[in-house]
N, C-alpha and C. Protein backbone atom coordinates (compact mmCIF):
# COMPACT_ATOMS: atom_id res chain seq x y z
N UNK A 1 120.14 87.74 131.84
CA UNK A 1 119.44 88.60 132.78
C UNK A 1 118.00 88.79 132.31
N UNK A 2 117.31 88.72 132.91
CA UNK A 2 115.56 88.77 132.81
C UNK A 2 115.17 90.14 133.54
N UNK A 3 114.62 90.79 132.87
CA UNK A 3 113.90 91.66 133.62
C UNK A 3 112.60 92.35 132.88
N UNK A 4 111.49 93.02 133.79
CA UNK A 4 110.43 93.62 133.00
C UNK A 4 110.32 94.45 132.85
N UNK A 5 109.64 95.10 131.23
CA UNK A 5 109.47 96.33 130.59
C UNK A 5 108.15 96.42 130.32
N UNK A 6 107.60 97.11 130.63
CA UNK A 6 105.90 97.82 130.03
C UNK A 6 105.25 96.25 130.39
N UNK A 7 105.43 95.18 131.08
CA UNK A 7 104.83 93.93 131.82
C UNK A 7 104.91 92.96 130.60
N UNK A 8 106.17 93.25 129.70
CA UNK A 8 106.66 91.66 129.40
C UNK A 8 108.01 91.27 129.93
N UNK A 9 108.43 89.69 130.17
CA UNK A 9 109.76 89.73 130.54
C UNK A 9 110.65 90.06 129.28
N UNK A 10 111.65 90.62 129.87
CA UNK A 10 112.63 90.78 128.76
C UNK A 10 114.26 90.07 128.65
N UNK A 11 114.59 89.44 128.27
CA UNK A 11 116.03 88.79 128.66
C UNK A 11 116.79 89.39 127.57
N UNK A 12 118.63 89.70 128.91
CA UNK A 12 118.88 90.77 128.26
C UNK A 12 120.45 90.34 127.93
N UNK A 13 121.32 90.85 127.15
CA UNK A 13 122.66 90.27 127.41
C UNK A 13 123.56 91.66 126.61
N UNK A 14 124.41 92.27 127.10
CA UNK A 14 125.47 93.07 126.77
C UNK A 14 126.95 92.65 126.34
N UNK A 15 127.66 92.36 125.05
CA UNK A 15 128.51 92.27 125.14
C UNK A 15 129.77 93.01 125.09
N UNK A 16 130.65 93.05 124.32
CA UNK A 16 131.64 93.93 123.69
C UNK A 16 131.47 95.31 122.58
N UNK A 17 130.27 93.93 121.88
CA UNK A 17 130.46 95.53 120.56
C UNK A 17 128.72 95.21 120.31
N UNK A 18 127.69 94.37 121.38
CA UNK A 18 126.33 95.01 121.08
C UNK A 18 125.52 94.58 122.29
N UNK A 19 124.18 95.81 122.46
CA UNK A 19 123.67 94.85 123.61
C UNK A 19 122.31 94.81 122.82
N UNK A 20 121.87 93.45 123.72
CA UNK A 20 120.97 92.76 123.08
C UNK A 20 119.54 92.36 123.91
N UNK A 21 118.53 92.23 123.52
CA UNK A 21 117.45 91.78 124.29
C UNK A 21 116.37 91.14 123.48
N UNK A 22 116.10 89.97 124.04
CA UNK A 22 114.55 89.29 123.16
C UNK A 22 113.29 90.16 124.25
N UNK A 23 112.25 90.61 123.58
CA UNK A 23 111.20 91.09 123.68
C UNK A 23 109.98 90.62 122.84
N UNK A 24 109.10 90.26 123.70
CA UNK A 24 107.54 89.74 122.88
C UNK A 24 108.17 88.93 121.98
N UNK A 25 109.39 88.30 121.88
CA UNK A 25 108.99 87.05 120.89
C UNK A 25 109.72 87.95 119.38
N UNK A 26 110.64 89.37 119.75
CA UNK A 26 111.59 89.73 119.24
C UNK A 26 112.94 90.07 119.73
N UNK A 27 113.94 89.50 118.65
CA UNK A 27 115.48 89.52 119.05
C UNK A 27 115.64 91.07 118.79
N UNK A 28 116.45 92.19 119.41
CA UNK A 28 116.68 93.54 119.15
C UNK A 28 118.50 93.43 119.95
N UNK A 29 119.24 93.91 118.58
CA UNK A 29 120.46 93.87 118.67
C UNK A 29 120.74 95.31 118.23
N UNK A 30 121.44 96.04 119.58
CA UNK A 30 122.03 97.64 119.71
C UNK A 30 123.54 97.59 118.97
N UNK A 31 124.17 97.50 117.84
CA UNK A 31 125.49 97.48 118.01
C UNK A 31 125.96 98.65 118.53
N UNK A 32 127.09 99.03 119.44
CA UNK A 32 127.68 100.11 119.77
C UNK A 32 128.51 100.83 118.54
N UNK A 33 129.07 102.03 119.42
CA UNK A 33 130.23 102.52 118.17
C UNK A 33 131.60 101.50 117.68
N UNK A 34 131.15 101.46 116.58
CA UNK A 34 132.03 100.98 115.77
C UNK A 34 132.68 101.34 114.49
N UNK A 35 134.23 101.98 114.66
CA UNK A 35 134.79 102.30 113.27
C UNK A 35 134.57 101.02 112.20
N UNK A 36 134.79 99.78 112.58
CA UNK A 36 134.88 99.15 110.96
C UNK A 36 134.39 97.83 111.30
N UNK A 37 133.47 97.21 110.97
CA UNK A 37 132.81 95.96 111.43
C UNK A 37 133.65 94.97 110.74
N UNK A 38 134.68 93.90 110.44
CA UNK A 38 135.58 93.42 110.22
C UNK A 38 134.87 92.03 110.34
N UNK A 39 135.46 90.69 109.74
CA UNK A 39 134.95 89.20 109.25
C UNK A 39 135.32 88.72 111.05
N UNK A 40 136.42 89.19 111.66
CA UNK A 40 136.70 88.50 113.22
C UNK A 40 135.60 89.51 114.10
N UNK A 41 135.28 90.28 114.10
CA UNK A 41 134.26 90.93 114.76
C UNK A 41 132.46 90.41 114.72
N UNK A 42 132.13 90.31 113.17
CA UNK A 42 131.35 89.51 113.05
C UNK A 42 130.99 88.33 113.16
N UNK A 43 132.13 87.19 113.16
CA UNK A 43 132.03 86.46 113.79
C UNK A 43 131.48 86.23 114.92
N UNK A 44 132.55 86.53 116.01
CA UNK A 44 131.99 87.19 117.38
C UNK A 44 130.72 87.57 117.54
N UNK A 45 130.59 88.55 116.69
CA UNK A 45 129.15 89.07 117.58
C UNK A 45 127.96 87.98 117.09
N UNK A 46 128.05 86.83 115.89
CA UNK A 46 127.09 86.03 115.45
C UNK A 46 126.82 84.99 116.49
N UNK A 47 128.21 84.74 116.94
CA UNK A 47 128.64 83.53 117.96
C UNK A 47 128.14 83.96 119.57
N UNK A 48 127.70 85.71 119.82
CA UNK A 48 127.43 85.61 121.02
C UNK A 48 125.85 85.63 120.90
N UNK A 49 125.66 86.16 119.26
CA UNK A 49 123.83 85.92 119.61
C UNK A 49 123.60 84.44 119.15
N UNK A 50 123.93 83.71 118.94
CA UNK A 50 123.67 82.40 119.00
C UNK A 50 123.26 81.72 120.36
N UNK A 51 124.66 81.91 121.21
CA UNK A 51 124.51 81.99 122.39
C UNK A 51 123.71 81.98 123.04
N UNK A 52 123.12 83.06 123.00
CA UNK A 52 121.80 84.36 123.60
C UNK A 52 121.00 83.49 123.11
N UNK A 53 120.31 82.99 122.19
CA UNK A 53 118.97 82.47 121.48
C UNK A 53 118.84 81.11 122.03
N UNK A 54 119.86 79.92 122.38
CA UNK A 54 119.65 78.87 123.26
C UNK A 54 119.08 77.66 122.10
N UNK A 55 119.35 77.95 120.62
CA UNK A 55 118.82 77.24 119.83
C UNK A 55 117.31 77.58 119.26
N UNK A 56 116.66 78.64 119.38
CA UNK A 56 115.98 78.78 119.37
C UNK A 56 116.03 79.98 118.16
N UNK A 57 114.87 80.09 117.04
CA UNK A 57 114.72 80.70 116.13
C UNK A 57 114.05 82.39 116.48
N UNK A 58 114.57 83.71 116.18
CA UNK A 58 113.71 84.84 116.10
C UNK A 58 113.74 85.48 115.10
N UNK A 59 112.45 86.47 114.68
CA UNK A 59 112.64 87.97 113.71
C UNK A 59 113.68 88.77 114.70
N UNK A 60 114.39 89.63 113.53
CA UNK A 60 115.82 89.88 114.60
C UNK A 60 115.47 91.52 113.66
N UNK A 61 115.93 92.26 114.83
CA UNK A 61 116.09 94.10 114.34
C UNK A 61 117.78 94.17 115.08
N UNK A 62 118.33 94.33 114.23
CA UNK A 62 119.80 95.59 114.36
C UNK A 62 119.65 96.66 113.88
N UNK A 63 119.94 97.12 115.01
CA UNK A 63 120.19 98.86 115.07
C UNK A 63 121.90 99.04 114.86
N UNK A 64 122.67 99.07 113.37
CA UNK A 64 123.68 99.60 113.12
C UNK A 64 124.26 101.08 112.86
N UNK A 65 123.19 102.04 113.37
CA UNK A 65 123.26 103.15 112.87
C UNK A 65 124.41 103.72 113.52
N UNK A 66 125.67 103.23 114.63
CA UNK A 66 126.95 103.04 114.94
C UNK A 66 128.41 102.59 114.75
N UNK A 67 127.50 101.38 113.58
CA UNK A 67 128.47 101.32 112.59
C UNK A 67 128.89 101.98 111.90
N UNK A 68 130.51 102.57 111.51
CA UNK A 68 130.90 103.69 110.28
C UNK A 68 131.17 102.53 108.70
N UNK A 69 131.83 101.59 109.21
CA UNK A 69 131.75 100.51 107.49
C UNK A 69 132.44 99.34 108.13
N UNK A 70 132.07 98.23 107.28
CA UNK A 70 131.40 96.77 107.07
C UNK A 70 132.44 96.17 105.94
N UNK A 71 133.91 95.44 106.56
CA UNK A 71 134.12 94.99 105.01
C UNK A 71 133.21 94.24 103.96
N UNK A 72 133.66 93.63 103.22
CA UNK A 72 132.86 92.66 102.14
C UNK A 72 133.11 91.36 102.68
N UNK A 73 133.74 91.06 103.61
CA UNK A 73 134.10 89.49 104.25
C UNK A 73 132.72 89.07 104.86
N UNK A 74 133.02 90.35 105.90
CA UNK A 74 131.75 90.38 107.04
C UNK A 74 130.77 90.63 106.26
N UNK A 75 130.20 91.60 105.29
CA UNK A 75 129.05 91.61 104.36
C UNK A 75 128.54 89.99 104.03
N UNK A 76 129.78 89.29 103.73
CA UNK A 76 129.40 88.02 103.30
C UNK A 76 128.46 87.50 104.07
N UNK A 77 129.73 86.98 105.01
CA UNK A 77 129.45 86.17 106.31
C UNK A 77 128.10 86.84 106.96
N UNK A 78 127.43 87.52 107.34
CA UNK A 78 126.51 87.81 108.06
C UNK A 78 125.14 87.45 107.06
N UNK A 79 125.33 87.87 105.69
CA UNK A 79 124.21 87.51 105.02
C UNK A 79 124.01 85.75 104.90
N UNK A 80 125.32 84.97 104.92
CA UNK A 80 125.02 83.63 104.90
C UNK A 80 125.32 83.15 106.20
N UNK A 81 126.52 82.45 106.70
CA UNK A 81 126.02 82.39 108.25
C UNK A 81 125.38 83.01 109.10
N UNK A 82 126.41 84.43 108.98
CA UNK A 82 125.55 84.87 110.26
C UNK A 82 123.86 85.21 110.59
N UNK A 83 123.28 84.41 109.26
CA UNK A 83 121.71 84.57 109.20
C UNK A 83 121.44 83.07 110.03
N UNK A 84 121.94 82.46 110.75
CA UNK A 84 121.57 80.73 110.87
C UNK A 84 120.70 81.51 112.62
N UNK A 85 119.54 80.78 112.68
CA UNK A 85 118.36 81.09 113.47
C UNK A 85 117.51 82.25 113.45
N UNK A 86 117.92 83.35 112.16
CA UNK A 86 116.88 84.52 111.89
C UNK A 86 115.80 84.07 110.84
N UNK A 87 114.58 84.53 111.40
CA UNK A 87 113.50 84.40 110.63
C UNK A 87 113.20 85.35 109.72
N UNK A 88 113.64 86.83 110.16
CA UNK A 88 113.96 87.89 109.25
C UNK A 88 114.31 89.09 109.86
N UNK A 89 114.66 89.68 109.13
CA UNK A 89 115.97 91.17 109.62
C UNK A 89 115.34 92.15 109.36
N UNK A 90 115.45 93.29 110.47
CA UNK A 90 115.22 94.64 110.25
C UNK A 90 116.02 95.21 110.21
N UNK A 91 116.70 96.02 109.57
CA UNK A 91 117.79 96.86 110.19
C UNK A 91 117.51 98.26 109.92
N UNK A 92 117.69 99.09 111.22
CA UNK A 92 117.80 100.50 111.31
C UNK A 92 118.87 101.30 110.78
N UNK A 93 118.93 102.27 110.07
CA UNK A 93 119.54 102.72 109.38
C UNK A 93 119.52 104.75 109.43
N UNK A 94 120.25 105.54 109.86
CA UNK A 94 119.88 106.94 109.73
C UNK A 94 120.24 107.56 109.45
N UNK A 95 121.42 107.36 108.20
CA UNK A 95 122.15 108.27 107.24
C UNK A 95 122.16 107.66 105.94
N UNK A 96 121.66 108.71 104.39
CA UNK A 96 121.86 107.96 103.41
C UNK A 96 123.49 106.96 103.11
N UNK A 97 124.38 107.41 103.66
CA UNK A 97 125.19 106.58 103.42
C UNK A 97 125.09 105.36 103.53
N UNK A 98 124.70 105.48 104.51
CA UNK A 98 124.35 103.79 105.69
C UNK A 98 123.63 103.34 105.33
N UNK A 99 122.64 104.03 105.02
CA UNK A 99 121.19 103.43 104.11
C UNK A 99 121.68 103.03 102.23
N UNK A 100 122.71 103.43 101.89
CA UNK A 100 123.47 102.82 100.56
C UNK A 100 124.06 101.49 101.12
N UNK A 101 124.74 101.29 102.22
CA UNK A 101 125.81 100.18 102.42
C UNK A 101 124.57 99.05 102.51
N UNK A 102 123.58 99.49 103.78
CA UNK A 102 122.50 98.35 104.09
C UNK A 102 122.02 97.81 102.73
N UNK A 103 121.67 98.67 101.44
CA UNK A 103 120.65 98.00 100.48
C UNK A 103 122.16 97.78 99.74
N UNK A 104 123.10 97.75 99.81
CA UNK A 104 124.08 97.63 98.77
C UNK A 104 123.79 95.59 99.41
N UNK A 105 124.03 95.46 100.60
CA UNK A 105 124.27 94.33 101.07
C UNK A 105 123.03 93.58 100.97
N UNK A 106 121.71 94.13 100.89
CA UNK A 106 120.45 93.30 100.14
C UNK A 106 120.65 92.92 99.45
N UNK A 107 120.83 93.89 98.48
CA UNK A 107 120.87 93.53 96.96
C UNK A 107 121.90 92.78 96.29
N UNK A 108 123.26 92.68 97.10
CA UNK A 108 124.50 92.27 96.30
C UNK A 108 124.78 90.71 97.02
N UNK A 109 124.54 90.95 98.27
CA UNK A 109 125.00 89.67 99.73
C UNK A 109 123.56 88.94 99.48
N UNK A 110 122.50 89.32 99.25
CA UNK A 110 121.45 88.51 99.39
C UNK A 110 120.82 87.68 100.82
N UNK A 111 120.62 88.18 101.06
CA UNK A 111 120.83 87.51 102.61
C UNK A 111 119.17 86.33 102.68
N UNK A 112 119.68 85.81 103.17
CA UNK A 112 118.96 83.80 103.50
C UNK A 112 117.42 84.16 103.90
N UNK A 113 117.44 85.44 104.09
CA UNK A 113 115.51 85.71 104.86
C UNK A 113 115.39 87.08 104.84
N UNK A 114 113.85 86.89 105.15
CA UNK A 114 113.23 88.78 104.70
C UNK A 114 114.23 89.77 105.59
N UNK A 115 114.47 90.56 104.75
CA UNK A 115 114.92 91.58 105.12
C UNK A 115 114.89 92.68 104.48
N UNK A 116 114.66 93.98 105.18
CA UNK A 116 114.36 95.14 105.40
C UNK A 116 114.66 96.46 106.08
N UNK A 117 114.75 97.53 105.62
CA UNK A 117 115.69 98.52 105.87
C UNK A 117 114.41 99.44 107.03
N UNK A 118 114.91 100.39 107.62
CA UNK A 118 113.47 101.17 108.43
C UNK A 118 114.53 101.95 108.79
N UNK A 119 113.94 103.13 109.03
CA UNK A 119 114.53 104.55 110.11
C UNK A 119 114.01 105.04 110.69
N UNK A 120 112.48 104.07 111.19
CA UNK A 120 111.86 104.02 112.65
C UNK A 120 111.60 102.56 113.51
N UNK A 121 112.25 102.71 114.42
CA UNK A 121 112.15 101.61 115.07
C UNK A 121 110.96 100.46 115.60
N UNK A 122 109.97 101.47 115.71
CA UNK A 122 108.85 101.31 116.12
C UNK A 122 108.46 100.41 114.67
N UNK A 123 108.30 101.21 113.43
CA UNK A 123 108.21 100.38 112.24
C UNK A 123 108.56 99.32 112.10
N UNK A 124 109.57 99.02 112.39
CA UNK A 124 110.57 97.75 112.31
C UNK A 124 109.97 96.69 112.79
N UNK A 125 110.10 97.30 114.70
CA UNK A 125 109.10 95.98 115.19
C UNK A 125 107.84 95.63 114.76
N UNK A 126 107.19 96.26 113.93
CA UNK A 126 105.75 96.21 113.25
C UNK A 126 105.85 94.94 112.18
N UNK A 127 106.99 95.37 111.87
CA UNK A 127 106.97 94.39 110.31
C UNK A 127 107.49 93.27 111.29
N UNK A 128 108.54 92.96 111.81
CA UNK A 128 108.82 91.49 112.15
C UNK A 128 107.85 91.14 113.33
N UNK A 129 106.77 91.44 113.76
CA UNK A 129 105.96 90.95 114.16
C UNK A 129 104.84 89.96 113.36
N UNK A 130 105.26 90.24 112.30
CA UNK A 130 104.29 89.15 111.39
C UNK A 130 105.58 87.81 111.34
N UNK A 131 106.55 87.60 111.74
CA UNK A 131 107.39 86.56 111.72
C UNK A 131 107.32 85.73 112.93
N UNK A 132 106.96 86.33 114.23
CA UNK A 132 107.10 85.66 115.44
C UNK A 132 105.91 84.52 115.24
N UNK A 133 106.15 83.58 116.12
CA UNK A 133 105.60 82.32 116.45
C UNK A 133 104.65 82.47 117.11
């Protein structure tokens, strides 16, 4: 779905457990509420933004601040596959807890490209704007 915001197009896609939209040449992924982000869930949701991107590379912001916890499968998997077409990660974050799990998974998962924690959104898109093409 295409549609316009503040006079850029925006293409948009909603799935199960996130909705999603590329803007200016950024990927922005909403996950919904979620008790436990699980290795078959992540999957999924890697496989529908793949989808969404058409082969094509972006700086990517998730907003998980809906997530309650993340096994260590999915910790894996998202820092090594599920990084295949990100140029680099923002992720929103708005409870110290959450903000422990996110840098636990920097620091321990290592993930394949820049990435970075924020608890303003606006910030976020600031920084992965130096990644777009």
């Amino acid at each position: 779905m295409l549609d316009s915001v503040e006079g850029s197009a925006v293409r948009r896609k909603e799935t199960a457990y996130v909705k999603m939209f590329i803007q200016d040449g950024i990927f922005q992924a909403d996950f919904k509420p979620l008790e436990l982000l699980d290795l078959p869930t992540a999957q999924l949701t890697v496989n529908d933004r793949l989808a969404f991107f058409e082969q094509q590379a972006y700086p990517c912001l998730f907003e998980v601040t809906q997530i309650k916890q993340i096994t260590k499968e999915a910790r894996d998997f998202m820092a090594k596959e599920g990084n295949q077409l990100v140029l680099a990660s923002a992720m929103i974050v708005n409870s110290p807890m959450l903000k422990m799990i996110a840098n636990f998974y920097i620091m321990v998962n290592k993930p394949q490209n820049p990435t970075q924690l924020f608890t303003n959104r606006q910030q976020a898109i600031e920084w992965l704007g130096q990644f777009t093409k």
